[in-house]
C-alpha atoms as a PDB file:
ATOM      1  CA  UNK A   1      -8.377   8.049   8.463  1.00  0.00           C
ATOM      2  CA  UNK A   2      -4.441   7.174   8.969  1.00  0.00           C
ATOM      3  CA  UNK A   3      -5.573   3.855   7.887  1.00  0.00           C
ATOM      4  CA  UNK A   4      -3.704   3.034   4.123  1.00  0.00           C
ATOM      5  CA  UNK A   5      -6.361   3.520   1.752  1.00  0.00           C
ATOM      6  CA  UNK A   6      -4.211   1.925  -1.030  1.00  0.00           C
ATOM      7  CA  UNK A   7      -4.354  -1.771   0.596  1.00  0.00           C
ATOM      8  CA  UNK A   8      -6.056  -4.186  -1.339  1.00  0.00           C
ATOM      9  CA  UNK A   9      -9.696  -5.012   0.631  1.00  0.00           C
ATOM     10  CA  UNK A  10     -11.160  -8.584   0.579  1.00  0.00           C
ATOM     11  CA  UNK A  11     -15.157  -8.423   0.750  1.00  0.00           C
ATOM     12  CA  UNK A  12     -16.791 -11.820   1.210  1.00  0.00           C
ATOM     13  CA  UNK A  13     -20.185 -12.394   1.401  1.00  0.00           C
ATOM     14  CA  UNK A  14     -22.532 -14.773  -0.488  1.00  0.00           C
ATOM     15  CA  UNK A  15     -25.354 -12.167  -0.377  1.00  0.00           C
ATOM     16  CA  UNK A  16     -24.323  -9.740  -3.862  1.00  0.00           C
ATOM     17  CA  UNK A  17     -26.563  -6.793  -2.073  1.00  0.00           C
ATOM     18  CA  UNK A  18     -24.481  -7.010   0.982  1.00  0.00           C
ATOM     19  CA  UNK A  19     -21.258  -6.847  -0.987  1.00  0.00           C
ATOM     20  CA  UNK A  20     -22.441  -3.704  -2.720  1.00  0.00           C
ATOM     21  CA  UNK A  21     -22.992  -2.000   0.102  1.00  0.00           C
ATOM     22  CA  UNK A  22     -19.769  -3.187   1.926  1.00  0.00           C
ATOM     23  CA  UNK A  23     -18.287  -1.750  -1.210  1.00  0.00           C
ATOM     24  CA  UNK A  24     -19.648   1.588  -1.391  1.00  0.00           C
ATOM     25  CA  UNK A  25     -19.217   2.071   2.128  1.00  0.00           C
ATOM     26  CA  UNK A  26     -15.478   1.170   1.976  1.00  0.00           C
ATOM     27  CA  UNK A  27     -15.606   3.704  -1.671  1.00  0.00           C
ATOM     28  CA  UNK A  28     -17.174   6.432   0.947  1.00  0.00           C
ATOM     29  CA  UNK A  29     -13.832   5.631   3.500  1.00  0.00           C
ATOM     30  CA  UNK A  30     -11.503   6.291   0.739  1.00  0.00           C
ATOM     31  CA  UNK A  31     -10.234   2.657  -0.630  1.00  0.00           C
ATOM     32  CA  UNK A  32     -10.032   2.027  -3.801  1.00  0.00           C
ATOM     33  CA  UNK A  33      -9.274  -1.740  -4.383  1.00  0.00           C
ATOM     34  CA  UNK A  34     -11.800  -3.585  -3.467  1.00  0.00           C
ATOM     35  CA  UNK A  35     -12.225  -7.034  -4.436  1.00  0.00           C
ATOM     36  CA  UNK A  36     -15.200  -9.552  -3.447  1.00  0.00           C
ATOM     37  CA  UNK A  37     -15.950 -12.781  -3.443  1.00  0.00           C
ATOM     38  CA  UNK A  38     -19.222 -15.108  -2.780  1.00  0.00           C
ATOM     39  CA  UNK A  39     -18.272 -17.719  -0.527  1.00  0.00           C
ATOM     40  CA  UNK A  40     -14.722 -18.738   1.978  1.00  0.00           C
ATOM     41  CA  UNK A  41     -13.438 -20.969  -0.116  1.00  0.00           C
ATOM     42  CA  UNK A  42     -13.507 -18.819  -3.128  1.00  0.00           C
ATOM     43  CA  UNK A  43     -11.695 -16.024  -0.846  1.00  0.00           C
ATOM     44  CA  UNK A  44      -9.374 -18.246   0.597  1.00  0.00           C
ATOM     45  CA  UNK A  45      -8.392 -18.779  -3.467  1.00  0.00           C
ATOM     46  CA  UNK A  46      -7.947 -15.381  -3.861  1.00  0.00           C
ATOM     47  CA  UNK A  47      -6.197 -14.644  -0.731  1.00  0.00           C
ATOM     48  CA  UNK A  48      -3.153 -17.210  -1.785  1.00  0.00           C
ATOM     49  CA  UNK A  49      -3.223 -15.846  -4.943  1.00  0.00           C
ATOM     50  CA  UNK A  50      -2.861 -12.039  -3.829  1.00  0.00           C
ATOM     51  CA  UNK A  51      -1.612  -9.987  -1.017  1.00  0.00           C
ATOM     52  CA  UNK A  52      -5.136  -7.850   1.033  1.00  0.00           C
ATOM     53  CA  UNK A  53      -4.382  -5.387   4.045  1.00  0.00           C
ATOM     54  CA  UNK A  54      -7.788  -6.378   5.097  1.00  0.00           C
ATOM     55  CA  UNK A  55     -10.678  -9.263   4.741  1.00  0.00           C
ATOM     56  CA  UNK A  56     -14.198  -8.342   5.628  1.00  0.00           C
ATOM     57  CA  UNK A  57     -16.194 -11.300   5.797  1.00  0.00           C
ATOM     58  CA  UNK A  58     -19.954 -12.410   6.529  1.00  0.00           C
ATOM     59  CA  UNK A  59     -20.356 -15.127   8.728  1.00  0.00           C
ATOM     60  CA  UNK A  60     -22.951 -17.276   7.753  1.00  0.00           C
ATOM     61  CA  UNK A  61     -22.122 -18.388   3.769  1.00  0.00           C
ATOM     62  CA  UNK A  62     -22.294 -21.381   2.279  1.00  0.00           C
ATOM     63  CA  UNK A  63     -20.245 -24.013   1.839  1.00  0.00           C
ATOM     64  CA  UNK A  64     -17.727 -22.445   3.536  1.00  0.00           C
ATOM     65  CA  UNK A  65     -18.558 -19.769   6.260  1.00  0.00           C
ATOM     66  CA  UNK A  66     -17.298 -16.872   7.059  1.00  0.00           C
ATOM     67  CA  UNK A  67     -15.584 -18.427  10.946  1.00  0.00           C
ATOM     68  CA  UNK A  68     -14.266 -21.587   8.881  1.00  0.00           C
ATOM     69  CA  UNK A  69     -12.660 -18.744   6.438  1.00  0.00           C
ATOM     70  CA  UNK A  70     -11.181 -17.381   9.368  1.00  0.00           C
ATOM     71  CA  UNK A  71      -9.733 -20.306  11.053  1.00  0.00           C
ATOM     72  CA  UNK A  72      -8.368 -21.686   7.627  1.00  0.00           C
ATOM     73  CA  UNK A  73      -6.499 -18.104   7.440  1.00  0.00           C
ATOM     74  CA  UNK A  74      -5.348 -18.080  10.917  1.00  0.00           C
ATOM     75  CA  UNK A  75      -4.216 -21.729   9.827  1.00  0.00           C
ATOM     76  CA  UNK A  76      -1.596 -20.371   6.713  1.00  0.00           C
ATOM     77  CA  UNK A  77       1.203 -19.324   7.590  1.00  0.00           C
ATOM     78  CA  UNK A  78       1.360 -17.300   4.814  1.00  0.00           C
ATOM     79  CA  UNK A  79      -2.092 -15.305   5.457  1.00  0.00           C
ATOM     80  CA  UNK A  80      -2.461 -16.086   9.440  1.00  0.00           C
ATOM     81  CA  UNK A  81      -1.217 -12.039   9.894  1.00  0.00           C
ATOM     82  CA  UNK A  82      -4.428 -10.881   7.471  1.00  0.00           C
ATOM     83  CA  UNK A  83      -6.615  -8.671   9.542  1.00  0.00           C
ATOM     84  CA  UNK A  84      -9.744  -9.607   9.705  1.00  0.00           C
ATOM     85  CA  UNK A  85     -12.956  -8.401  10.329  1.00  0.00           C
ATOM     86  CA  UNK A  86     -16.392 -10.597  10.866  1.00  0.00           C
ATOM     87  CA  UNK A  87     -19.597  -9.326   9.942  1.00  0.00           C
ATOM     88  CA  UNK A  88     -22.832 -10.781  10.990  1.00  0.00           C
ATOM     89  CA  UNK A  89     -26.953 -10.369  11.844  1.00  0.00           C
ATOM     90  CA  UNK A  90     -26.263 -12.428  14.588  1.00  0.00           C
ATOM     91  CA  UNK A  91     -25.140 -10.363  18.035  1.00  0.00           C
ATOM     92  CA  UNK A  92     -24.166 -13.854  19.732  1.00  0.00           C
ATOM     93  CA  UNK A  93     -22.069 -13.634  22.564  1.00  0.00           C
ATOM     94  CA  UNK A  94     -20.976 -17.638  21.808  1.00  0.00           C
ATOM     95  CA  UNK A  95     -20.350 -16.396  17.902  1.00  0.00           C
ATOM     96  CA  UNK A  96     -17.939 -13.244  18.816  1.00  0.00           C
ATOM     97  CA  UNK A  97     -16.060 -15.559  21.716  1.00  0.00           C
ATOM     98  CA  UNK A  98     -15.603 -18.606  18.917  1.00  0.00           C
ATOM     99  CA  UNK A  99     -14.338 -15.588  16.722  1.00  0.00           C
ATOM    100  CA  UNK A 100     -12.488 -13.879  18.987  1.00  0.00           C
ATOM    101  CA  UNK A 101     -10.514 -17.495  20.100  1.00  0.00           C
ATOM    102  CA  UNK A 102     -10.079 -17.995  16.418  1.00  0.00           C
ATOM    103  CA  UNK A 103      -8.563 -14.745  16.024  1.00  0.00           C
ATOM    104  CA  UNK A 104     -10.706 -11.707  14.747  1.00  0.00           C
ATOM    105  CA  UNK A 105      -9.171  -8.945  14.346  1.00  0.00           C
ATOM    106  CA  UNK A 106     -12.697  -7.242  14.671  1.00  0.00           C
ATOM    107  CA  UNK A 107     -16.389  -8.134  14.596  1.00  0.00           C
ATOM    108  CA  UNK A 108     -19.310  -6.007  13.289  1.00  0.00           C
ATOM    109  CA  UNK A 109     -22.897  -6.763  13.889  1.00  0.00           C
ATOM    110  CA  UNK A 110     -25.859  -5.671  11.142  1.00  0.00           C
ATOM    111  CA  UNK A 111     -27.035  -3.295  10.123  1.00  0.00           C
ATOM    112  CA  UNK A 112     -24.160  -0.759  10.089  1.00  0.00           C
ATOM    113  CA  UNK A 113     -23.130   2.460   8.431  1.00  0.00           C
ATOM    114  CA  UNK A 114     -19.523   3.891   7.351  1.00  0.00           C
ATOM    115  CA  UNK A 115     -19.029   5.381  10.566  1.00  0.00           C
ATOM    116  CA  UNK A 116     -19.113   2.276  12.124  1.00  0.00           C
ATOM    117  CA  UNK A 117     -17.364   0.587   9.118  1.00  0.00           C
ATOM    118  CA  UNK A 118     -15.011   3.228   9.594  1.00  0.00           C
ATOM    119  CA  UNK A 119     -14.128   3.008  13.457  1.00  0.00           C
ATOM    120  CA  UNK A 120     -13.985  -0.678  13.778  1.00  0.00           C
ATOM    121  CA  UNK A 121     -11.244  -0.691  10.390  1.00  0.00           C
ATOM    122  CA  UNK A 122      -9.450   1.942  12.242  1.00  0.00           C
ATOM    123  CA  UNK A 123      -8.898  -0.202  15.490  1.00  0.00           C
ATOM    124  CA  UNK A 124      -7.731  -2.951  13.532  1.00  0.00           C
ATOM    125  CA  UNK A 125      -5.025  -0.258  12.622  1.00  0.00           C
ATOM    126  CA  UNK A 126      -3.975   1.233  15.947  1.00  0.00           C
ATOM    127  CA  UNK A 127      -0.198   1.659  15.181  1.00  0.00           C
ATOM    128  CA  UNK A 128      -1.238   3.890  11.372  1.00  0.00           C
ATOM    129  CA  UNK A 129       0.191   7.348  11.507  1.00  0.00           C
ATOM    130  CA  UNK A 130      -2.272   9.737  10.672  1.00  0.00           C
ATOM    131  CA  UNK A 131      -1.317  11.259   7.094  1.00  0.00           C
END
């Protein structure tokens, strides 16, 4: 993967199971810091309190969702160049045009496995030299 595997990786999901597997699956890829957190508003904390390459984030969370996460980032000037990745059990076509207007960087429907993890992080990436 030419992707850097050093980059801190933002997991947010309110569902612990979920982020456990996000984790392992991004542990199976290579990265190795991973942080998580439960909700958007909690990540949006984090994220002005530390640099991520990356944010992989659920959808549907409460009290802040995963889309209101994303416009709030694409909002800061600060974080609106954070890729960003959606994940959610809900194939929508109205859900992946609202994220795609609010500026996804990529969107990943459930269930999925590290391939797919892996292929939709990589196109995020286009421009990474392979190592």
């Amino acid at each position: 993967m030419a992707v850097d595997l050093s980059m801190s990786v933002l997991v947010v999901d309110d569902y612990n199971t979920m982020i456990r597997i996000i984790r392992n699956l991004l542990k199976q890829l290579g990265f190795e810091h991973i942080d998580d957190a439960s909700d958007g508003s909690m990540a949006l904390e984090k994220m002005r309190q530390k640099k991520y390459g990356l944010v992989i984030s659920d959808w549907n969370m409460e009290p802040m969702t995963g889309y209101d996460l994303l416009k709030e980032v694409r909002a800061d000037p600060n974080l609106s160049q954070t890729p960003f990745i959606m994940i959610t059990a809900e194939s929508k076509t109205e859900n992946v045009i609202a994220a795609k207007k609010a500026g996804v960087n990529n969107y990943i429907v459930k269930p999925f496995n590290a391939a797919t993890l892996k292929t939709k992080i990589e196109a995020v990436f286009p421009d990474a030299v392979p190592a």
